[in-house]
Protein backbone atom coordinates (compact mmCIF):
# COMPACT_ATOMS: atom_id res chain seq x y z
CA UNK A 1 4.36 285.54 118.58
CA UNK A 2 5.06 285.49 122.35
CA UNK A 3 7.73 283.11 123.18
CA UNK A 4 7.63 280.48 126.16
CA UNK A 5 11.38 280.19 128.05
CA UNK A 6 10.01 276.83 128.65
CA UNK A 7 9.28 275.45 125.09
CA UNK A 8 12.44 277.02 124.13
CA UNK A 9 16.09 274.65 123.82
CA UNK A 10 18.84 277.39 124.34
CA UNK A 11 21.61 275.90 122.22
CA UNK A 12 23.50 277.84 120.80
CA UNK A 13 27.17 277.63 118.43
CA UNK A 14 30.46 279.18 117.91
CA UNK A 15 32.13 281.69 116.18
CA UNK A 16 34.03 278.34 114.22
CA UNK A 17 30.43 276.57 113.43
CA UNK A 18 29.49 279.65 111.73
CA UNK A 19 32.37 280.10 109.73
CA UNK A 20 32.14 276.50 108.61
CA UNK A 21 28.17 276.43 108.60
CA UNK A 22 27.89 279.79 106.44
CA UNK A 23 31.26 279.08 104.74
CA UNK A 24 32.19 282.94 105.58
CA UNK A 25 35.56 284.11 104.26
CA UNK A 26 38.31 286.71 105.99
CA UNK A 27 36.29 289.55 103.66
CA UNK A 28 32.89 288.26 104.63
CA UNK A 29 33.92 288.69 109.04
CA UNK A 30 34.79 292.11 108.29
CA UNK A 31 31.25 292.81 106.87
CA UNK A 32 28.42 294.22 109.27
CA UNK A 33 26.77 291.31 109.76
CA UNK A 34 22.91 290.57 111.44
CA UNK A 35 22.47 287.24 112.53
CA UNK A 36 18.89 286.03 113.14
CA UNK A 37 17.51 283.53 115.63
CA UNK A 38 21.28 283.59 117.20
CA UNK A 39 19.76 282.85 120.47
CA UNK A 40 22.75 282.15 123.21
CA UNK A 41 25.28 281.79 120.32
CA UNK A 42 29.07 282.81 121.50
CA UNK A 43 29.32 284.48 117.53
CA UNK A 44 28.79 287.95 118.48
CA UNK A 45 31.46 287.71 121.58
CA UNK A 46 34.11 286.39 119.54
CA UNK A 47 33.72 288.48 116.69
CA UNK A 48 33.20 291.93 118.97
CA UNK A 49 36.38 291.10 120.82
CA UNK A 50 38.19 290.56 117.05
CA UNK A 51 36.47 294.27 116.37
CA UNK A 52 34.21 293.15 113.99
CA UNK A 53 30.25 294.29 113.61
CA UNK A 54 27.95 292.21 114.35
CA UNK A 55 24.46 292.32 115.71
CA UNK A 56 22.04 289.52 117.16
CA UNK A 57 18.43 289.32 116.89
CA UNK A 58 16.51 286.77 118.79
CA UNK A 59 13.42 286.75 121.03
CA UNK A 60 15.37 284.99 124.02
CA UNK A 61 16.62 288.20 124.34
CA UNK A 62 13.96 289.67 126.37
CA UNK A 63 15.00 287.51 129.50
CA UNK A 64 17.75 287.42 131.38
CA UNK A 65 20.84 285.65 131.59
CA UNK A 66 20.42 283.94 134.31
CA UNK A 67 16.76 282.98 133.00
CA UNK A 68 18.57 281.77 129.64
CA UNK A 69 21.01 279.61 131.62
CA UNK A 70 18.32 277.86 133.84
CA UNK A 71 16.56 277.05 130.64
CA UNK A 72 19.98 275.62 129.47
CA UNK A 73 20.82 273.68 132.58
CA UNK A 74 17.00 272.22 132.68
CA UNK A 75 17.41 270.83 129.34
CA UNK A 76 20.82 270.04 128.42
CA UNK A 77 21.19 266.38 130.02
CA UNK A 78 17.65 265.64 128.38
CA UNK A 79 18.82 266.86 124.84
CA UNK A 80 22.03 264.81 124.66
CA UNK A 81 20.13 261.73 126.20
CA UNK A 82 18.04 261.67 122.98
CA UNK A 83 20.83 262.27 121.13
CA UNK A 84 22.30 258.91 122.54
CA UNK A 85 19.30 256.99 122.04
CA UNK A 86 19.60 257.91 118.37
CA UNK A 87 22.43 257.61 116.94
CA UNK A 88 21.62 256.98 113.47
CA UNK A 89 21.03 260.87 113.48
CA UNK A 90 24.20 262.13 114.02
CA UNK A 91 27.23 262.97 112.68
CA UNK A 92 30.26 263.11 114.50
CA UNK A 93 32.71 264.67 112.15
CA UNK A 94 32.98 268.58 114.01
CA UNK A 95 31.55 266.95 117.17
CA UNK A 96 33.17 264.07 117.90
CA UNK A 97 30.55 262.37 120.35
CA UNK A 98 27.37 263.38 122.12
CA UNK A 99 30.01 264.50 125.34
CA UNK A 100 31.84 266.82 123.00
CA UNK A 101 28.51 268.12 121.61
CA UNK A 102 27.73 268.95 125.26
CA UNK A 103 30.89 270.14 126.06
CA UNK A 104 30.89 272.36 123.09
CA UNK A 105 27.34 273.80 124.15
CA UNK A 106 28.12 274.67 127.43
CA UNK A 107 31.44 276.54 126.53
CA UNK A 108 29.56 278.43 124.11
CA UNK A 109 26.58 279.52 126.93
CA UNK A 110 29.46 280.65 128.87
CA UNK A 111 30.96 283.14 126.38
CA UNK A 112 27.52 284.14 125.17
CA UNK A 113 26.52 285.03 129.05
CA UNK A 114 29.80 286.17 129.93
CA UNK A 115 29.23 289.02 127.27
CA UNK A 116 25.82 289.20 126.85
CA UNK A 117 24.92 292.05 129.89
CA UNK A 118 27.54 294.10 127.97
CA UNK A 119 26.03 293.19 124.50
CA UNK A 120 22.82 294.58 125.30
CA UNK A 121 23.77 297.46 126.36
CA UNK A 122 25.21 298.06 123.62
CA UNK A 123 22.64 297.05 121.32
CA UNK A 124 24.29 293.84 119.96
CA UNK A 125 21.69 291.75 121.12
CA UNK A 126 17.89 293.08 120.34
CA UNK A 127 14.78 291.67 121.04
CA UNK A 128 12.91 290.45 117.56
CA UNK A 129 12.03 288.04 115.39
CA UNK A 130 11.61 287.29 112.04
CA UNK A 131 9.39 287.92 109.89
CA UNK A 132 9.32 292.46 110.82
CA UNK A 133 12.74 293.22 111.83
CA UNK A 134 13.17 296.93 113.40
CA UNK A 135 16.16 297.61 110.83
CA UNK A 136 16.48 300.20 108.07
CA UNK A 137 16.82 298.90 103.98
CA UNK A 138 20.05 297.52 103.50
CA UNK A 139 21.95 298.54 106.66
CA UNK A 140 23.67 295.56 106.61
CA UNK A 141 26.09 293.48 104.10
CA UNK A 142 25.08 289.90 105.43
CA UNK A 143 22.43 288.00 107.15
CA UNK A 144 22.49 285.04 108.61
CA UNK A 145 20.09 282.62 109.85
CA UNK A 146 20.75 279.19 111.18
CA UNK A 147 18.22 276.27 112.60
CA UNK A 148 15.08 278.07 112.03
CA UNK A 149 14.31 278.66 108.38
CA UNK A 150 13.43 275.48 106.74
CA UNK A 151 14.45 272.95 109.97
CA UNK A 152 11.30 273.73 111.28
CA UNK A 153 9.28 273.83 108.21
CA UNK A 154 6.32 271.35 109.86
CA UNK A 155 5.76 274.54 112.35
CA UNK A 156 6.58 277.10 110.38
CA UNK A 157 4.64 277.41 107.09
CA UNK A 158 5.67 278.48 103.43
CA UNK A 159 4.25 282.29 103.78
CA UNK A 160 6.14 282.55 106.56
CA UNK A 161 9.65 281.33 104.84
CA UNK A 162 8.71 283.56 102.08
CA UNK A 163 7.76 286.46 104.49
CA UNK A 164 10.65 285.95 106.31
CA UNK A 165 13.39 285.58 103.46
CA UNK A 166 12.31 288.89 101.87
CA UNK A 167 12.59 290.73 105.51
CA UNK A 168 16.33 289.36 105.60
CA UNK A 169 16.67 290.17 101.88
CA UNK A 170 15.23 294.00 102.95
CA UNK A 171 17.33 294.55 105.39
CA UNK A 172 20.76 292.99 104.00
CA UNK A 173 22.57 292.79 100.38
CA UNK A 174 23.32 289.20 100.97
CA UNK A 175 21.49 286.40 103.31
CA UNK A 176 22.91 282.76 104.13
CA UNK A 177 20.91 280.13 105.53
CA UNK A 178 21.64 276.50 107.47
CA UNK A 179 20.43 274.01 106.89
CA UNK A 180 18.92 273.20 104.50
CA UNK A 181 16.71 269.89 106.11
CA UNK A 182 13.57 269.90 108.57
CA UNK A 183 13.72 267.94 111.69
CA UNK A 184 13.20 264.69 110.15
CA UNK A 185 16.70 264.93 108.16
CA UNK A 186 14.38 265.43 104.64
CA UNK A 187 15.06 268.54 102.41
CA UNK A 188 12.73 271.09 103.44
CA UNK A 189 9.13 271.12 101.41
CA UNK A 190 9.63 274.94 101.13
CA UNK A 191 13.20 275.07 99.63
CA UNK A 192 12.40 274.38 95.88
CA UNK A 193 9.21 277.39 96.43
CA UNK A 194 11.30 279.66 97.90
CA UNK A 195 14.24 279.35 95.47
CA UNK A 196 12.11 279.79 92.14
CA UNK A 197 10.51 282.70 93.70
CA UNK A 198 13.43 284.50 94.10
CA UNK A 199 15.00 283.56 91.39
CA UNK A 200 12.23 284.23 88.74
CA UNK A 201 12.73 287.50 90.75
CA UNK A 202 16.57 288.09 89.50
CA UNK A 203 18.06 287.31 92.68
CA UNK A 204 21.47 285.19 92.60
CA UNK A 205 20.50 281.53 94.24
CA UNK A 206 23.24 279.46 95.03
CA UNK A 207 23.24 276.16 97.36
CA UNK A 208 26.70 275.89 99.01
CA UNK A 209 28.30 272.66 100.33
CA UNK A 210 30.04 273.47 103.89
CA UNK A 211 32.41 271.93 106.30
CA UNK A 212 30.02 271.73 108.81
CA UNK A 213 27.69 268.40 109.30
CA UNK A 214 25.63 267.67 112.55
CA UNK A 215 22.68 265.88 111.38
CA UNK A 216 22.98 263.93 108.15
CA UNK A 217 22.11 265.48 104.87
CA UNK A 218 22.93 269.24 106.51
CA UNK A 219 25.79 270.47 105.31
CA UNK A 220 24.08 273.03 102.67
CA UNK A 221 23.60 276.61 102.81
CA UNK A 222 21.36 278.78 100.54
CA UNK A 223 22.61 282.11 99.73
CA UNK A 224 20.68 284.38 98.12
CA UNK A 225 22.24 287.71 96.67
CA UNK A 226 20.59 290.71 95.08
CA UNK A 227 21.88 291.82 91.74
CA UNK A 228 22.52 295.51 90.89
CA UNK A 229 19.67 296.00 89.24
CA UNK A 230 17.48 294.95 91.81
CA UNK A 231 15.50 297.86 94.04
């Protein structure tokens, strides 16, 4: 799948958003952790400069950073405009209005592209996409993927989640995803599929309330965990 820099919204969150969106413990930040679909999240900065492993994987990573902030800049005012015009969409509990929300955005664009030249260079921030990821089985502990899986379930179909959730579950003892909605704030159609196939499989489901709440209804995670006995 070739991505478009112009289809794409460059939003990105904090190191804080995914502790409270994944609800990741103390043990869990010193873990290597893979997050997928980060696009221009400031996660990775923060957590390299606490010396923690993480790496990013995100197809916005084959342009530049001053092509990712143009993107940003051309769409920011538009996004939080429709976020005004509908309010019954929001929550304002982390974010306290759509000002803070772009306030928020833009600080974390700025961390993510004050680091990201660096990042690349040192191979925290690949080029790829789900659902073949370039990594070995199980070199990492977590994986983490955040407003792709299910949110976009309309575009992206249910061989796709499953494709996708057992090249995070090859690749990593342990993934997390948020949320847990599509766009249109309803669960997503391929949750319920997804979780009996991999639990009829012997994999440990478990949907997880968290802290963090942007859109109504999305403040689950799925985790999914292999058991010992599975190869």
């Amino acid at each position: 799948m070739v991505m478009v820099l112009d289809k794409v919204v460059p939003f990105g969150r904090s190191m804080d958003e995914y502790i409270k969106m994944f609800n990741l413990t103390k043990a869990d930040l010193n873990k290597r952790i893979i997050g997928i679909g980060d696009g221009p999240a400031s996660f990775n900065a923060e957590m390299t400069r606490q010396g923690k492993s993480v790496v990013s994987i995100d197809p916005l990573y084959q342009f530049s950073g001053n092509e990712i902030l143009q993107r940003f800049n051309e769409v920011v005012d538009n996004i939080i405009n429709q976020v005004k015009a509908t309010p019954n969409d929001w929550v304002w509990s982390y974010h306290k209005s759509p000002e803070d929300l772009r306030h928020n955005r833009v600080k974390v664009i700025q961390e993510f592209l004050a680091d990201y030249d660096n990042g690349k260079k040192a191979n925290r921030y690949i080029f790829g996409e789900l659902p073949n990821l370039a990594y070995q089985n199980q070199e990492c502990d977590i994986a983490l993927c955040s407003h792709l899986l299910f949110l976009y379930s309309d575009h992206l179909d249910y061989d796709f989640h499953l494709n996708s959730v057992g090249e995070m579950l090859r690749i990593a003892q342990e993934i997390r995803i948020f949320p847990l909605i599509d766009l249109m704030l309803k669960p997503s159609p391929h949750l319920e599929k997804i979780i009996k196939y991999y639990a009829d499989k012997g994999y440990k489901i478990n949907i997880e309330k968290v802290q963090y709440e942007l859109q109504p209804g999305g403040n689950q995670m799925l985790k999914i965990t292999k058991n010992g006995n599975i190869i």
